[in-house]
N, C-alpha and C. Protein backbone atom coordinates (compact mmCIF):
# COMPACT_ATOMS: atom_id res chain seq x y z
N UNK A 1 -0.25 -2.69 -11.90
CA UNK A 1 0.59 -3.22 -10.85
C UNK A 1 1.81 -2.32 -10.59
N UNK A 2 1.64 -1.23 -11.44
CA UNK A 2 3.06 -0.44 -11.31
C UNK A 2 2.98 0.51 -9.79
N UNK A 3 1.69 0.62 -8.93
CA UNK A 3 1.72 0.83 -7.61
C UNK A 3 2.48 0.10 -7.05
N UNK A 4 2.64 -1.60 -7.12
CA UNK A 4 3.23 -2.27 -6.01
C UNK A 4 5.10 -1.95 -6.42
N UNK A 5 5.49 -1.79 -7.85
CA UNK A 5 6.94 -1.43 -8.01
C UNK A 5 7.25 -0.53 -7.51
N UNK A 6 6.28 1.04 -7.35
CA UNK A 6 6.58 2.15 -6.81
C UNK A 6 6.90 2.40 -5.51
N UNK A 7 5.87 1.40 -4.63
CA UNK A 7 6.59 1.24 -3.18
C UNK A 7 7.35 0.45 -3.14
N UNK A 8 8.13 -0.95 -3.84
CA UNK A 8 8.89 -1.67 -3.70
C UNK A 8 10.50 -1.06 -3.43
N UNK A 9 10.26 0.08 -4.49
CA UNK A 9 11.38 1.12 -4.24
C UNK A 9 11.80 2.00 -3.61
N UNK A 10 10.74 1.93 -2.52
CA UNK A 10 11.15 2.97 -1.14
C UNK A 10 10.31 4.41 -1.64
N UNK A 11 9.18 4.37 -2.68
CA UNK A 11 8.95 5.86 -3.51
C UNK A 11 7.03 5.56 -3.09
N UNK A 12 6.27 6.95 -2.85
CA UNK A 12 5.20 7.17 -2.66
C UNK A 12 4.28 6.59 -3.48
N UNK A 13 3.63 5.77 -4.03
CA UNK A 13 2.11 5.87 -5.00
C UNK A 13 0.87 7.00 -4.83
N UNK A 14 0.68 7.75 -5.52
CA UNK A 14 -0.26 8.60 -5.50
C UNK A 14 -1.36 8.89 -6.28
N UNK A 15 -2.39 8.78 -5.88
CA UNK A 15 -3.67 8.09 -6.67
C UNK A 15 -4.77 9.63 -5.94
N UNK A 16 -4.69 9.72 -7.06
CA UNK A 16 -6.24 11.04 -6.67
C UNK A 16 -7.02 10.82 -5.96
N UNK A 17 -7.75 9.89 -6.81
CA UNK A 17 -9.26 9.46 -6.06
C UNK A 17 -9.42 7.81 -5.91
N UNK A 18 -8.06 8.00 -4.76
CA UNK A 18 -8.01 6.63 -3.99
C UNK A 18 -9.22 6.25 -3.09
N UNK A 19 -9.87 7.05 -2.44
CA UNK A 19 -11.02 7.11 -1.89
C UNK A 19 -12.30 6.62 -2.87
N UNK A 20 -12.46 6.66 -3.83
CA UNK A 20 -13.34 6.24 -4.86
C UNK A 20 -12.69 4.70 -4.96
N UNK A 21 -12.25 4.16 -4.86
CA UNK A 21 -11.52 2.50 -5.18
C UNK A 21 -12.38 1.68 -4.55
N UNK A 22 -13.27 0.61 -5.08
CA UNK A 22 -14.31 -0.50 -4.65
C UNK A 22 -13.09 -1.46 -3.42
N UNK A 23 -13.56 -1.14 -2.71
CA UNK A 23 -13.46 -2.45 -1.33
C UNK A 23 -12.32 -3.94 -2.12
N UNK A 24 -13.15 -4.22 -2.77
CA UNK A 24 -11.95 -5.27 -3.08
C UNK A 24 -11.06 -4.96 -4.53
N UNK A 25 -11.16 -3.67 -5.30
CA UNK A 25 -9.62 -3.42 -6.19
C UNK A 25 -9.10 -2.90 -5.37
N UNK A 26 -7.26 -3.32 -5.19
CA UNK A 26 -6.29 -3.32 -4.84
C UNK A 26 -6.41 -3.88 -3.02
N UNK A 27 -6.93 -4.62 -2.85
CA UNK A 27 -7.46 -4.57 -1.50
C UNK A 27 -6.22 -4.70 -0.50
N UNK A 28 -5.16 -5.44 -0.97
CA UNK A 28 -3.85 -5.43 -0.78
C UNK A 28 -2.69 -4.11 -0.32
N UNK A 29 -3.50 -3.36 -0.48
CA UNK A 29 -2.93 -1.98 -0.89
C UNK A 29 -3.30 -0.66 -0.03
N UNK A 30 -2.25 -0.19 0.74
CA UNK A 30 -2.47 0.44 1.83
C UNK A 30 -3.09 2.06 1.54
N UNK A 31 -4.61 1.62 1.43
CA UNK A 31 -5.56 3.02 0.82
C UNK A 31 -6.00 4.18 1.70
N UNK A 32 -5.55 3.59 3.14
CA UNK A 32 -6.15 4.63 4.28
C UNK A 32 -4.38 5.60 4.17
N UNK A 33 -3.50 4.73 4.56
CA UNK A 33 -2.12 5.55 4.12
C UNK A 33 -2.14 6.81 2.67
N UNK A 34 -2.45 6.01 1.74
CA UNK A 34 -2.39 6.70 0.66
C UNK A 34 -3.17 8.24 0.85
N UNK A 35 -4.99 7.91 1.00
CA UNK A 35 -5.47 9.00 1.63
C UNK A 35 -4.79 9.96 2.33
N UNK A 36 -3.63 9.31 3.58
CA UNK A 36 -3.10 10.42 4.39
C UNK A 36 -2.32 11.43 4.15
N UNK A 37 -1.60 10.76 2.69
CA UNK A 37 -0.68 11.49 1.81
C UNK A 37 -1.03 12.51 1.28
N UNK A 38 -2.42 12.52 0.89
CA UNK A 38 -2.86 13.35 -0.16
C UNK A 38 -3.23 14.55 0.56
N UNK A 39 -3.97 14.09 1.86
CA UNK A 39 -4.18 15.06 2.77
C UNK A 39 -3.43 15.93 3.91
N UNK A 40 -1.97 15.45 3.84
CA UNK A 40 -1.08 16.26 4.19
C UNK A 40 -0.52 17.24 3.42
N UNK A 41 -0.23 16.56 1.68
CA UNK A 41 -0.08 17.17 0.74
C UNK A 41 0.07 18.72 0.77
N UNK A 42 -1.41 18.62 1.05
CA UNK A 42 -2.30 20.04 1.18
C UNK A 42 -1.89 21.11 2.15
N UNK A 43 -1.07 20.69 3.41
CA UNK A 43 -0.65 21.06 3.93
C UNK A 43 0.82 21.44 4.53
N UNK A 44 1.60 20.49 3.66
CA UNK A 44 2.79 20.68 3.86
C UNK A 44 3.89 20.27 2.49
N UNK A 45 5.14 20.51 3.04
CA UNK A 45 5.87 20.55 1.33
C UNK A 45 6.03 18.93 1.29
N UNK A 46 6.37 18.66 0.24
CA UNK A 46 6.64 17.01 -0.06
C UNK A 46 7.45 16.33 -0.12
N UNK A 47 8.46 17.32 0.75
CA UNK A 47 9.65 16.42 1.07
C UNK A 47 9.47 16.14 2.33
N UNK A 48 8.67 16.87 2.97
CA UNK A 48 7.98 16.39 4.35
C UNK A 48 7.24 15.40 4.54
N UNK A 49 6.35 15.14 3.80
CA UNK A 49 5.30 14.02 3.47
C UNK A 49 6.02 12.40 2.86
N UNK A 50 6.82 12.94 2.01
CA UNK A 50 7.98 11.76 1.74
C UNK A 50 8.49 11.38 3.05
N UNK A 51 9.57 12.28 3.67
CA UNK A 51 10.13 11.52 5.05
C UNK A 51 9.01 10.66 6.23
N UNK A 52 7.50 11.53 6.08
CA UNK A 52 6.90 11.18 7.01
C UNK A 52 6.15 9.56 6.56
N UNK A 53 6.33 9.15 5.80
CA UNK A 53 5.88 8.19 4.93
C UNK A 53 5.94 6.71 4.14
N UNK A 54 7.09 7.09 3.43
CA UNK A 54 7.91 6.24 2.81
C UNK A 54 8.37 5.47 3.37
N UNK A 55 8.48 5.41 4.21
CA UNK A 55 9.20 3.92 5.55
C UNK A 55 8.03 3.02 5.68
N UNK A 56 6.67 3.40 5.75
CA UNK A 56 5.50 3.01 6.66
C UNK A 56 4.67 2.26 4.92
N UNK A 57 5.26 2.98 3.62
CA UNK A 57 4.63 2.49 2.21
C UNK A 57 5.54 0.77 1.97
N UNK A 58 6.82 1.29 2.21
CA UNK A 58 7.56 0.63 2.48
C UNK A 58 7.64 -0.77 3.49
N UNK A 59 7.51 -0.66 4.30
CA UNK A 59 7.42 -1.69 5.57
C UNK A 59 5.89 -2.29 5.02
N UNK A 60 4.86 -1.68 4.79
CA UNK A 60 3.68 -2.34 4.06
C UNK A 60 4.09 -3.14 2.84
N UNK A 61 4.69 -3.01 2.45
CA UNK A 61 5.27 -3.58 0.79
C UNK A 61 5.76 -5.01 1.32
N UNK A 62 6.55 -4.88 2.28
CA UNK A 62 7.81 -6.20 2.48
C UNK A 62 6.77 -7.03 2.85
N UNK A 63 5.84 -6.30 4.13
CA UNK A 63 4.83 -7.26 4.65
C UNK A 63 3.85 -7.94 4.10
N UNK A 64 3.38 -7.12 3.39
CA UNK A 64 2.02 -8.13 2.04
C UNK A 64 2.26 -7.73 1.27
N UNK A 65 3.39 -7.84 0.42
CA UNK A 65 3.43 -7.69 -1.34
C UNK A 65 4.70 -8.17 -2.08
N UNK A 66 5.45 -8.76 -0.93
CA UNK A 66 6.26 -9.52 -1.75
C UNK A 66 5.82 -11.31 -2.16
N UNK A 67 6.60 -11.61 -2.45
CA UNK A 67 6.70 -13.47 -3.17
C UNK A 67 5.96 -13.84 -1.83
N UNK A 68 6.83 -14.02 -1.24
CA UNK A 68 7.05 -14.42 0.20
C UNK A 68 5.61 -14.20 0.89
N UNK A 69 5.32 -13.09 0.82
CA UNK A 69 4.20 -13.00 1.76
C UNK A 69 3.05 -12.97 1.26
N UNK A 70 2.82 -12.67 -0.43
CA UNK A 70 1.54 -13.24 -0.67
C UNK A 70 1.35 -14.98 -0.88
N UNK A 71 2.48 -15.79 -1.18
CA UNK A 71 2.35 -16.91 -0.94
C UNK A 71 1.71 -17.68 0.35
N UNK A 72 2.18 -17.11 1.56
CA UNK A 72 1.84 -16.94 2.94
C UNK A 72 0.37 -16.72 2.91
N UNK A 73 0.16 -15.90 2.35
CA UNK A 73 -1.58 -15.33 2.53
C UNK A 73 -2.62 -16.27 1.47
N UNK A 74 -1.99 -16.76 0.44
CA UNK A 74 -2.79 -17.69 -0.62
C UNK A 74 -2.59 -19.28 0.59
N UNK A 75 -1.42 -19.47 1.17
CA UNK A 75 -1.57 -20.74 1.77
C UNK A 75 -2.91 -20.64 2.90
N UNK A 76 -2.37 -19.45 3.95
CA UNK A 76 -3.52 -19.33 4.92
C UNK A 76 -5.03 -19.18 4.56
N UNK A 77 -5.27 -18.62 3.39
CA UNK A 77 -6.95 -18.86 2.65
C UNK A 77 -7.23 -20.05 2.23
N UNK A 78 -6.48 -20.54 1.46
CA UNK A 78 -6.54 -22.22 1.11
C UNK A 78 -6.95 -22.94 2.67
N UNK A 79 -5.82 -22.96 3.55
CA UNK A 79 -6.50 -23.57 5.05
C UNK A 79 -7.32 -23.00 5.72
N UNK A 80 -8.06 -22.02 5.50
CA UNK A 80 -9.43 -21.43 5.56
C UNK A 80 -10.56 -22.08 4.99
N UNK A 81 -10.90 -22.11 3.60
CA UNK A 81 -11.51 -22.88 3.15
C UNK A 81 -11.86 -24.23 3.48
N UNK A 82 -10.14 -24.84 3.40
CA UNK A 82 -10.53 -26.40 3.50
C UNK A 82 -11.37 -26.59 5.12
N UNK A 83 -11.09 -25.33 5.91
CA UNK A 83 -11.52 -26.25 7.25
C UNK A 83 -13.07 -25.73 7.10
């Protein structure tokens, strides 16, 4: 879970072979972003890739990964089910 602290802090997660990750581990977890990281990487310095980034790891974090909003998402599946 130390991915979700790493963006909580405004800081990149970087996972090699994020592309290898089964469909539902971390499903929560912004893996097409991550990919983009790795593949700019390659191309540019990483303080570039940080600025271009970190806002967008970030703004994903507040939106589905805090208290708040996975509570939100366990209520809306629960009223999924029941109907």
């Amino acid at each position: 879970m130390r991915h979700y602290e790493i963006m909580s802090n405004g800081c990149i997660p970087y996972f090699i072979d994020i592309e290898s990750c089964p469909k539902l581990t971390m499903f929560n977890f912004p893996k097409d972003l991550c990919k983009s990281v790795i593949d700019d990487l390659k191309n540019f310095k990483a303080v570039d890739v940080y600025s271009k980034y970190a806002d967008q790891f970030k703004l994903h974090f507040d939106n589905n990964n805090t208290t708040k909003a996975l509570a939100t998402y366990f209520i809306n599946t629960l009223s999924q089910i029941k109907n």
